[in-house]
C-alpha atoms as a PDB file:
ATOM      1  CA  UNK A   1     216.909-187.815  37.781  1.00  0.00           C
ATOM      2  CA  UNK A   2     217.057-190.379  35.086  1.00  0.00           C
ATOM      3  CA  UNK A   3     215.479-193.746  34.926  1.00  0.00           C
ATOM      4  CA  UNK A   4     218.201-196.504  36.076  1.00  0.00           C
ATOM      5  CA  UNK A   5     218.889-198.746  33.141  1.00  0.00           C
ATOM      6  CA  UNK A   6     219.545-202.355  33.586  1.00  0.00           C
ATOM      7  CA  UNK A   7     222.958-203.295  32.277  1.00  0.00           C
ATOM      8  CA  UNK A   8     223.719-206.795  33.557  1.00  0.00           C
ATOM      9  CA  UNK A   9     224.782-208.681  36.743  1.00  0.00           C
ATOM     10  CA  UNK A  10     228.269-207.951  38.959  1.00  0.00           C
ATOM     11  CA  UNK A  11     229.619-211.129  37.340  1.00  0.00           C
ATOM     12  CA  UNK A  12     229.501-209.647  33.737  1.00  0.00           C
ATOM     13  CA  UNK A  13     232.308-207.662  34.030  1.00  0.00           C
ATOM     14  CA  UNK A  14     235.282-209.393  35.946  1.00  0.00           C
ATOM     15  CA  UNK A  15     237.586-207.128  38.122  1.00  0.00           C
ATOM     16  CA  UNK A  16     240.112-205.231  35.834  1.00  0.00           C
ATOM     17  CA  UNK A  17     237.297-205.153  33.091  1.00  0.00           C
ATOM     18  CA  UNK A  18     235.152-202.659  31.426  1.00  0.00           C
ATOM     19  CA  UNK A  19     232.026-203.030  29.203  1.00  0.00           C
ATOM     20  CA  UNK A  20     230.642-200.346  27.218  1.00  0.00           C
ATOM     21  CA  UNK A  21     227.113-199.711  26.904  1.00  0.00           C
ATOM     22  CA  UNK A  22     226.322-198.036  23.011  1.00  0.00           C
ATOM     23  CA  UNK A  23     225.158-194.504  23.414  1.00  0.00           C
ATOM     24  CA  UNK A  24     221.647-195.467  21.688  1.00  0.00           C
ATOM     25  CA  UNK A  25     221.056-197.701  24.650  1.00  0.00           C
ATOM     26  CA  UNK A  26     222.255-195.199  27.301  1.00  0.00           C
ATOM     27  CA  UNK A  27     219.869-192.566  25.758  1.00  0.00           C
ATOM     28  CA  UNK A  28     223.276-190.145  26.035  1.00  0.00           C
ATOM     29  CA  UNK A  29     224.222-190.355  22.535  1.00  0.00           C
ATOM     30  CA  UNK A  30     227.701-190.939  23.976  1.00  0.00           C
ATOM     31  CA  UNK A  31     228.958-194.632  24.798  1.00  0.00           C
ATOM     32  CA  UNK A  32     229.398-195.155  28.209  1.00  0.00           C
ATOM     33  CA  UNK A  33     232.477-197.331  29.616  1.00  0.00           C
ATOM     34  CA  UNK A  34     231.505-199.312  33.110  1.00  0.00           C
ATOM     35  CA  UNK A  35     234.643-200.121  34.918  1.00  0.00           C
ATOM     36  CA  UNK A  36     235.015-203.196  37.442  1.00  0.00           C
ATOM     37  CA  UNK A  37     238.082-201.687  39.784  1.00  0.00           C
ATOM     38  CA  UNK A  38     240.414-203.331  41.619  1.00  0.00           C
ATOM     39  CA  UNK A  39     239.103-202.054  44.548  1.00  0.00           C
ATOM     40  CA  UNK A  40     235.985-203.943  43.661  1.00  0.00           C
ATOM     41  CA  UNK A  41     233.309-200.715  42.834  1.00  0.00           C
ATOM     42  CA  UNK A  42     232.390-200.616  39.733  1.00  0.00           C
ATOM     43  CA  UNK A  43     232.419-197.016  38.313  1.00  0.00           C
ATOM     44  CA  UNK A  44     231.132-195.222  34.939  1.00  0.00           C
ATOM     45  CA  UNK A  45     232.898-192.778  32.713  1.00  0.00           C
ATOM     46  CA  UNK A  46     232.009-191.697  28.726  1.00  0.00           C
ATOM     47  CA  UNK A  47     233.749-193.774  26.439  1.00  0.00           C
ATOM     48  CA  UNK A  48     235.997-191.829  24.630  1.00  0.00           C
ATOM     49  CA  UNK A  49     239.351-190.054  25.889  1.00  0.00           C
ATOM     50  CA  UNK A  50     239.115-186.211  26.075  1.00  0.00           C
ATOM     51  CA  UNK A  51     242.495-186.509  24.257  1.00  0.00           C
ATOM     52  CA  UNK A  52     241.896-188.074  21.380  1.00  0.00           C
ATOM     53  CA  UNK A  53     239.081-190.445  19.808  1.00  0.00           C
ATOM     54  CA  UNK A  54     240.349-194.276  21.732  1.00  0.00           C
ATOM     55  CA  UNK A  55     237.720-196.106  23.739  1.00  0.00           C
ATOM     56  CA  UNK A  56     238.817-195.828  27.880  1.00  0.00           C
ATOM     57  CA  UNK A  57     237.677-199.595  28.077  1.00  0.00           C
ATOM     58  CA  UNK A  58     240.379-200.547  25.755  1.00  0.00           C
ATOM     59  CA  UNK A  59     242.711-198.989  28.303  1.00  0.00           C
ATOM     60  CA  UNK A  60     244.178-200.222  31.129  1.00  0.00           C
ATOM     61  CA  UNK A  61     242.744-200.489  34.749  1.00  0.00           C
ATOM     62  CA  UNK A  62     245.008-199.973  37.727  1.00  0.00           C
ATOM     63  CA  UNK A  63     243.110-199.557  41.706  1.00  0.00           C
ATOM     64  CA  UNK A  64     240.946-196.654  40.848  1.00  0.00           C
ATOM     65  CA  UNK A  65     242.574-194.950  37.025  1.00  0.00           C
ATOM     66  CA  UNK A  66     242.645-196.221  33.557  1.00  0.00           C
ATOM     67  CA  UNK A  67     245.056-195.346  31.216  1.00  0.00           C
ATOM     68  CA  UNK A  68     243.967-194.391  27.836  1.00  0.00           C
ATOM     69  CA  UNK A  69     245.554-196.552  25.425  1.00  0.00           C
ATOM     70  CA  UNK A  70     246.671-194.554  22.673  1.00  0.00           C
ATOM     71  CA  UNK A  71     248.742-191.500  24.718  1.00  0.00           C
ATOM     72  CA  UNK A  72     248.659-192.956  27.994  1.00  0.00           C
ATOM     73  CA  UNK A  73     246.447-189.929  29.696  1.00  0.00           C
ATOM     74  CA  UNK A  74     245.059-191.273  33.078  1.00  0.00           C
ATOM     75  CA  UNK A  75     241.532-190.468  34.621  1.00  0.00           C
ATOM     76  CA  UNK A  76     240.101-191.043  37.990  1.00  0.00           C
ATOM     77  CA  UNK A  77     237.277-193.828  38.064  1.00  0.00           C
ATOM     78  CA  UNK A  78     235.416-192.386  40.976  1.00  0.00           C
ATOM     79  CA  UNK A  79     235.576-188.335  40.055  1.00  0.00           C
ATOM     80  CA  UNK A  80     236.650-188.497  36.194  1.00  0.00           C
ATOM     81  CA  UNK A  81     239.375-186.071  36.921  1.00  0.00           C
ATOM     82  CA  UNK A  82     242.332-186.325  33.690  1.00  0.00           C
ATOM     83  CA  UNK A  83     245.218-187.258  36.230  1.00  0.00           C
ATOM     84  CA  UNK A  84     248.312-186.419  33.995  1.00  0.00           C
ATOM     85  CA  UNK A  85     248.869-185.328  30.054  1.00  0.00           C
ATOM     86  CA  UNK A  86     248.327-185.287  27.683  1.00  0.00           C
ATOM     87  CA  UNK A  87     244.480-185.569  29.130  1.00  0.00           C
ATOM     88  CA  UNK A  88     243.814-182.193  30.883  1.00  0.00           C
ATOM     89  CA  UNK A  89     240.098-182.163  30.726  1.00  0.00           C
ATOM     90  CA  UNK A  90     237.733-184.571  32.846  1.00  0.00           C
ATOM     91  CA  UNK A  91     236.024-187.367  31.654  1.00  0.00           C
ATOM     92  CA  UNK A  92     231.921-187.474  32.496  1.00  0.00           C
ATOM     93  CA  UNK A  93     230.874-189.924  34.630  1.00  0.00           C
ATOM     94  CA  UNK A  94     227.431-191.886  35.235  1.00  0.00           C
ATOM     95  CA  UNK A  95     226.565-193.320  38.441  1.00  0.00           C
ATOM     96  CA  UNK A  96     226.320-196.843  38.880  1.00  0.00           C
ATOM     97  CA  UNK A  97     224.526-198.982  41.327  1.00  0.00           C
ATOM     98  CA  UNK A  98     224.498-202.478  42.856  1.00  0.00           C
ATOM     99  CA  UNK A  99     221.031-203.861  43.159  1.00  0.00           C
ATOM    100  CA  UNK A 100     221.705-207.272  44.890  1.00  0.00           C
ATOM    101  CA  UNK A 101     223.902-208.365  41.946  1.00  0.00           C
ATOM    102  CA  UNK A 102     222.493-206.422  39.165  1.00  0.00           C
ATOM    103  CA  UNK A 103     224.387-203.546  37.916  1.00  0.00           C
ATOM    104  CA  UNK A 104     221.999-200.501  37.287  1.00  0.00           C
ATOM    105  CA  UNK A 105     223.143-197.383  35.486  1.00  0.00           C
ATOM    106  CA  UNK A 106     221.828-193.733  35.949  1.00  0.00           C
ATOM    107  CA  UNK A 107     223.104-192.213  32.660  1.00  0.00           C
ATOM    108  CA  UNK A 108     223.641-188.194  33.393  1.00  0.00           C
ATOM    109  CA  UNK A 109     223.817-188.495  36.811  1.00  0.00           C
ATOM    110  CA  UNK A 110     226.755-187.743  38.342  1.00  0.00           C
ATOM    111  CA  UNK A 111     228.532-190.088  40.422  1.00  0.00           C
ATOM    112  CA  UNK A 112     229.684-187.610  42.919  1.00  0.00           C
ATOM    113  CA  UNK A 113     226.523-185.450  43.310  1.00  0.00           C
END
């Protein structure tokens, strides 16, 4: 189990949102996109598109997907699942937790296990 990193406060990150967190402050390597659904959860996937090289946070944010903005491939916030092509591998994800109102991150944990 990792160590839960610190990565801000609910409010940060308004609904529809994402901020990433750099992969030399996850300790991943990878960036790390944190999502702040419409169905108010906030949920954490890697970065990049298992497409192509775009950032997921640049995408768009609709309930529980984003859409990728350069080839419009959608993934599942909650499971990571690539939902439709060109996307037909998952994206990672990272557990996140609400402490109160501080957003806490679990890099390499995944948020289903």
């Amino acid at each position: 189990m990792s160590t839960p990193l610190s990565i801000g406060t609910v409010d940060d990150i308004e609904e529809g949102e994402a901020k990433v967190i750099p992969g030399d402050e996850n300790g991943t390597g990878n960036d790390i996109a944190i999502f702040h659904a419409e169905d108010g959860n906030f949920y954490a996937l890697d970065d990049t598109c298992t497409h192509e090289d775009a950032s997921l946070a640049d995408g768009w944010i609709e309930g529980t997907e984003v859409e990728c903005p350069v080839h419009s491939a959608k993934f599942c916030l909650k499971a990571g699942t690539a939902l439709c092509m060109p996307a037909t591998i998952a994206a990672r994800t990272h557990k996140v937790e609400v402490n109160g109102e501080e957003l806490l991150l679990h890099p390499n944990v995944d948020a289903i296990a």
